[in-house]
N, C-alpha and C. Protein backbone atom coordinates (compact mmCIF):
# COMPACT_ATOMS: atom_id res chain seq x y z
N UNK A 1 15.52 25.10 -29.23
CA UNK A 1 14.21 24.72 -28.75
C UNK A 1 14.10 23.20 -28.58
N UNK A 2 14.66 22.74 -29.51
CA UNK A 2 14.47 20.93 -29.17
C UNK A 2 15.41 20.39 -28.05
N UNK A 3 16.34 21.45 -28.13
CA UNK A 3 17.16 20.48 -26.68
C UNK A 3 16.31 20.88 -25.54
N UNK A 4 15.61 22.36 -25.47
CA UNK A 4 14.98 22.11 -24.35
C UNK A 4 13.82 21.62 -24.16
N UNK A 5 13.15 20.62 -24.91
CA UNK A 5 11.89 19.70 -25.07
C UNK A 5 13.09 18.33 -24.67
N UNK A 6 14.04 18.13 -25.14
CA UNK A 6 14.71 17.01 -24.79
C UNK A 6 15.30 17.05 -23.30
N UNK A 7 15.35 18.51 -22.79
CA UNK A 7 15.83 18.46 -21.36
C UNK A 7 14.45 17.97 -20.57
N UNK A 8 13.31 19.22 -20.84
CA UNK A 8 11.77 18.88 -20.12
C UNK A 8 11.57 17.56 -20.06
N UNK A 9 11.79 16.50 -21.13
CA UNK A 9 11.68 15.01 -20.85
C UNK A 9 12.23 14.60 -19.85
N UNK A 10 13.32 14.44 -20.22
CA UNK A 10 14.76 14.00 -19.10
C UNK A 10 13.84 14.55 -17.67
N UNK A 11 13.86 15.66 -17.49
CA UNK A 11 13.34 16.17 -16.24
C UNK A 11 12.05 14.99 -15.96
N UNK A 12 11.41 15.18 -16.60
CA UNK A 12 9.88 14.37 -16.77
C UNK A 12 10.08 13.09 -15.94
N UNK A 13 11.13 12.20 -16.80
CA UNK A 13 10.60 11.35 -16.77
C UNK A 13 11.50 10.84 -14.98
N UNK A 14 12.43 11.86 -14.46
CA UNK A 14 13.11 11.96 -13.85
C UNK A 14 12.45 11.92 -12.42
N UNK A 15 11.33 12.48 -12.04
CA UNK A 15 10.21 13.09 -11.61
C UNK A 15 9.50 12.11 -11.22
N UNK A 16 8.98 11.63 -11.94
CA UNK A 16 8.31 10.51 -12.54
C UNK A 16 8.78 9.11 -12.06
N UNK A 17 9.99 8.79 -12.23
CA UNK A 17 10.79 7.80 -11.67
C UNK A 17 11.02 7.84 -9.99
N UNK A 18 11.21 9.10 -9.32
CA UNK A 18 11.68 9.38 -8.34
C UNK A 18 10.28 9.07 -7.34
N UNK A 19 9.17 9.64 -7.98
CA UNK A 19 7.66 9.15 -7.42
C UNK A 19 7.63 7.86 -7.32
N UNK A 20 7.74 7.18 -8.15
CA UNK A 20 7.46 5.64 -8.03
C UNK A 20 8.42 5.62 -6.83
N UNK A 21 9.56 5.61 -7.26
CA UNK A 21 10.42 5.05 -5.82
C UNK A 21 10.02 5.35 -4.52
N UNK A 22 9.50 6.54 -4.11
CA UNK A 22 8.87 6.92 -3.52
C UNK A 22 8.04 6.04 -2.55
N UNK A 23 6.79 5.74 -3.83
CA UNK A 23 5.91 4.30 -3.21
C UNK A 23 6.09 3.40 -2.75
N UNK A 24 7.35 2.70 -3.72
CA UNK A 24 8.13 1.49 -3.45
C UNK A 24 8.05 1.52 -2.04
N UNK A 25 9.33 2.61 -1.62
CA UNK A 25 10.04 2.98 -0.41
C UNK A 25 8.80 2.84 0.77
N UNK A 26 7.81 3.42 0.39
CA UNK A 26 6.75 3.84 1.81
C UNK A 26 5.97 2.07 1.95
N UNK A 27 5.62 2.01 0.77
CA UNK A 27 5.49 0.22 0.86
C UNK A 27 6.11 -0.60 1.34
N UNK A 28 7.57 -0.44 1.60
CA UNK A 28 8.37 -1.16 2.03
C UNK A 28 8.38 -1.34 3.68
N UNK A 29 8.42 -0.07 4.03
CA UNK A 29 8.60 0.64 5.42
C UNK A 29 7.48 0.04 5.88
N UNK A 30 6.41 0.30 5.52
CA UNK A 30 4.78 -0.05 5.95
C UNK A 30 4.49 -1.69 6.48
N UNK A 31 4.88 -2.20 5.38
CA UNK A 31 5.28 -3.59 5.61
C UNK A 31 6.63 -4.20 6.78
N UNK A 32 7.12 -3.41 6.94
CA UNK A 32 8.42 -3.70 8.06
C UNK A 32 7.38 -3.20 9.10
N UNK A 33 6.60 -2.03 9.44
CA UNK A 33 6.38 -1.61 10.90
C UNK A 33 5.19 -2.60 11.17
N UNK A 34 4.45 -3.14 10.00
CA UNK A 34 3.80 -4.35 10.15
C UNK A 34 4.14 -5.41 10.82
N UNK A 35 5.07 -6.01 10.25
CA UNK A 35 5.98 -6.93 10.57
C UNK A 35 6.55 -7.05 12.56
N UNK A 36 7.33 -5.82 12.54
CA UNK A 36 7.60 -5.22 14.22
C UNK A 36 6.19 -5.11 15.03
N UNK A 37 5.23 -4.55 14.60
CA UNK A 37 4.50 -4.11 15.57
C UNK A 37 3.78 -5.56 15.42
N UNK A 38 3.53 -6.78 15.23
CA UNK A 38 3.12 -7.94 15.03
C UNK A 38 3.51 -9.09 15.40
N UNK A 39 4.85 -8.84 16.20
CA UNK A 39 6.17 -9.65 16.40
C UNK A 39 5.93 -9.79 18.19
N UNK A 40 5.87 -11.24 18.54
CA UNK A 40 5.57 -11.14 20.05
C UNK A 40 4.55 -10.56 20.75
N UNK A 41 3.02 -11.22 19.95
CA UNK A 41 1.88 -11.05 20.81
C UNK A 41 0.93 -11.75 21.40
N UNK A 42 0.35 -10.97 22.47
CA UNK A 42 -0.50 -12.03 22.89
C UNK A 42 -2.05 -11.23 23.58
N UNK A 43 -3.12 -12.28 23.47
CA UNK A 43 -3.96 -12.08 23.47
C UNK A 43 -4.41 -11.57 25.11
N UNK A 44 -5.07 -11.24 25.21
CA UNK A 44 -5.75 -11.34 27.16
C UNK A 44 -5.75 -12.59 27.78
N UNK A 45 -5.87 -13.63 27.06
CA UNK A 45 -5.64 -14.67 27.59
C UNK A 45 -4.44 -15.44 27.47
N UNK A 46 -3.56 -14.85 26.94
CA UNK A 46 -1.95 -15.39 26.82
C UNK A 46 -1.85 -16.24 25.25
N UNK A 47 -2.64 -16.58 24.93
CA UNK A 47 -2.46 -17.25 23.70
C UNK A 47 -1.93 -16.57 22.28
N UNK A 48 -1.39 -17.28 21.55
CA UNK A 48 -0.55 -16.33 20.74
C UNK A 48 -1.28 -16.26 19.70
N UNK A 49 -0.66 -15.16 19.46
CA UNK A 49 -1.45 -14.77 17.83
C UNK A 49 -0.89 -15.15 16.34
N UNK A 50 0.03 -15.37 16.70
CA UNK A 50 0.89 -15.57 15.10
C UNK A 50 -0.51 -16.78 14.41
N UNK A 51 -0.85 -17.76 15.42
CA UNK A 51 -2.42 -18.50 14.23
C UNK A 51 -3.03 -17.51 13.89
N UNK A 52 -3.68 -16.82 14.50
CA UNK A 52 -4.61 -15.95 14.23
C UNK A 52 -4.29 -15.05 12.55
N UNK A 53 -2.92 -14.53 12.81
CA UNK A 53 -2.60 -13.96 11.94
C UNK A 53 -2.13 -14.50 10.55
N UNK A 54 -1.75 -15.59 10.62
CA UNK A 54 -1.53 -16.52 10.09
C UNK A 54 -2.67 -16.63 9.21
N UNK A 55 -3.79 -16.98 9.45
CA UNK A 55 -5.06 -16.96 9.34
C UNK A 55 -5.51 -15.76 8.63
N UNK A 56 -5.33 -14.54 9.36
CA UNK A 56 -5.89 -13.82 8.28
C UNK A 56 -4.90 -13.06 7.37
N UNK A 57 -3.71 -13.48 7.28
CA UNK A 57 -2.64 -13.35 5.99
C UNK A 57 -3.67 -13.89 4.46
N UNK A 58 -4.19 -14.77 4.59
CA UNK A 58 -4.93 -15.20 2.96
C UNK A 58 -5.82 -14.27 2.87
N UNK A 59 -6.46 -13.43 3.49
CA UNK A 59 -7.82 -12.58 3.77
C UNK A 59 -7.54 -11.49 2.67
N UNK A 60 -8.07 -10.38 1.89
CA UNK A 60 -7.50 -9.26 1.52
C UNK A 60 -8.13 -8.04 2.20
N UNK A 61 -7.40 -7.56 3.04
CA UNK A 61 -8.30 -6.11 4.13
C UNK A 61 -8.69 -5.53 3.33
N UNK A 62 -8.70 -5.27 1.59
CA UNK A 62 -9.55 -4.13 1.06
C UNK A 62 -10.03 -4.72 -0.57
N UNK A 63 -11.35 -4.30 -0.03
CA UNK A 63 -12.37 -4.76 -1.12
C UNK A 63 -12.96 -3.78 -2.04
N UNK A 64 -12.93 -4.24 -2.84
CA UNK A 64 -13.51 -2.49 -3.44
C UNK A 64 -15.01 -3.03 -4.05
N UNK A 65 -16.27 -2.84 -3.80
CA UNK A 65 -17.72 -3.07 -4.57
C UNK A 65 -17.91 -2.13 -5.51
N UNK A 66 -18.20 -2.66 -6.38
CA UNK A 66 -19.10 -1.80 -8.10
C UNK A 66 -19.98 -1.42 -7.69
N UNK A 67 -20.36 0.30 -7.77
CA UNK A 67 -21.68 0.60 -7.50
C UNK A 67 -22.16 0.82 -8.89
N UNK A 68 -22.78 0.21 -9.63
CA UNK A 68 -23.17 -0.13 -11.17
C UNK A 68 -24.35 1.41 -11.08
N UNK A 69 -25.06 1.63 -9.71
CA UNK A 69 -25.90 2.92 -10.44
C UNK A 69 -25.24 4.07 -10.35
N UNK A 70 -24.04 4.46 -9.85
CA UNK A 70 -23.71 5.38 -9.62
C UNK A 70 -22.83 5.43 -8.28
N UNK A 71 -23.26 6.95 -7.77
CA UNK A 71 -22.44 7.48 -6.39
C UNK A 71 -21.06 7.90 -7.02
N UNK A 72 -20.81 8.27 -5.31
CA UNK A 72 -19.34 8.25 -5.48
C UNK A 72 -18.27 7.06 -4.97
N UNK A 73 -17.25 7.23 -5.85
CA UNK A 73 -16.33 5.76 -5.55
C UNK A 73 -16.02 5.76 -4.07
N UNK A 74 -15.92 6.50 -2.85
CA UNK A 74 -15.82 6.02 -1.90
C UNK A 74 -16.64 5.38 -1.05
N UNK A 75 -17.91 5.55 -1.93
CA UNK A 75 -18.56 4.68 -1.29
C UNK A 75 -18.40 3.07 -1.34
N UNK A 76 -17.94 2.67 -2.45
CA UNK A 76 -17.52 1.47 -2.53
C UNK A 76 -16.30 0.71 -1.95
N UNK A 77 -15.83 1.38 -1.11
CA UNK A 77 -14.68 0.71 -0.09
C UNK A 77 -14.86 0.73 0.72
N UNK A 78 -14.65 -0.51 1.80
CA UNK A 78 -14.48 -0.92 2.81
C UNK A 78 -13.59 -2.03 3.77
């Protein structure tokens, strides 16, 4: 019985590890098609964007607000 509580771990934590990487991995990717699809643009008027983007690189696209009376948490993202 204890080796197979010592296997269920092993499995566990196996699982467990493989998820994270997982994230890593899709984080990674996400950030590369970022990168490509961002690479050599230009506006309607020809002007380039890399300032622009540049610019809003310090920005953070997601904010999350405290709704202190309640709701539900999706309401607090935007």
């Amino acid at each position: 019985m204890s080796a197979l509580e010592w296997l269920l771990m092993l499995v566990r934590a196996a699982v467990f590890g493989s998820a994270g990487a997982l994230v890593a991995y899709d984080v990674y990717l996400s950030e590369q098609l970022r990168r490509l699809l961002s690479r050599n643009k230009t506006d309607e008027s020809g002007a380039d964007l890399k300032a622009r983007a540049e610019r809003n690189r310090t920005r953070n696209p997601f904010s999350l607000r405290v709704n202190i009376l309640g709701g539900s948490a999706g309401q607090g993202l935007r």
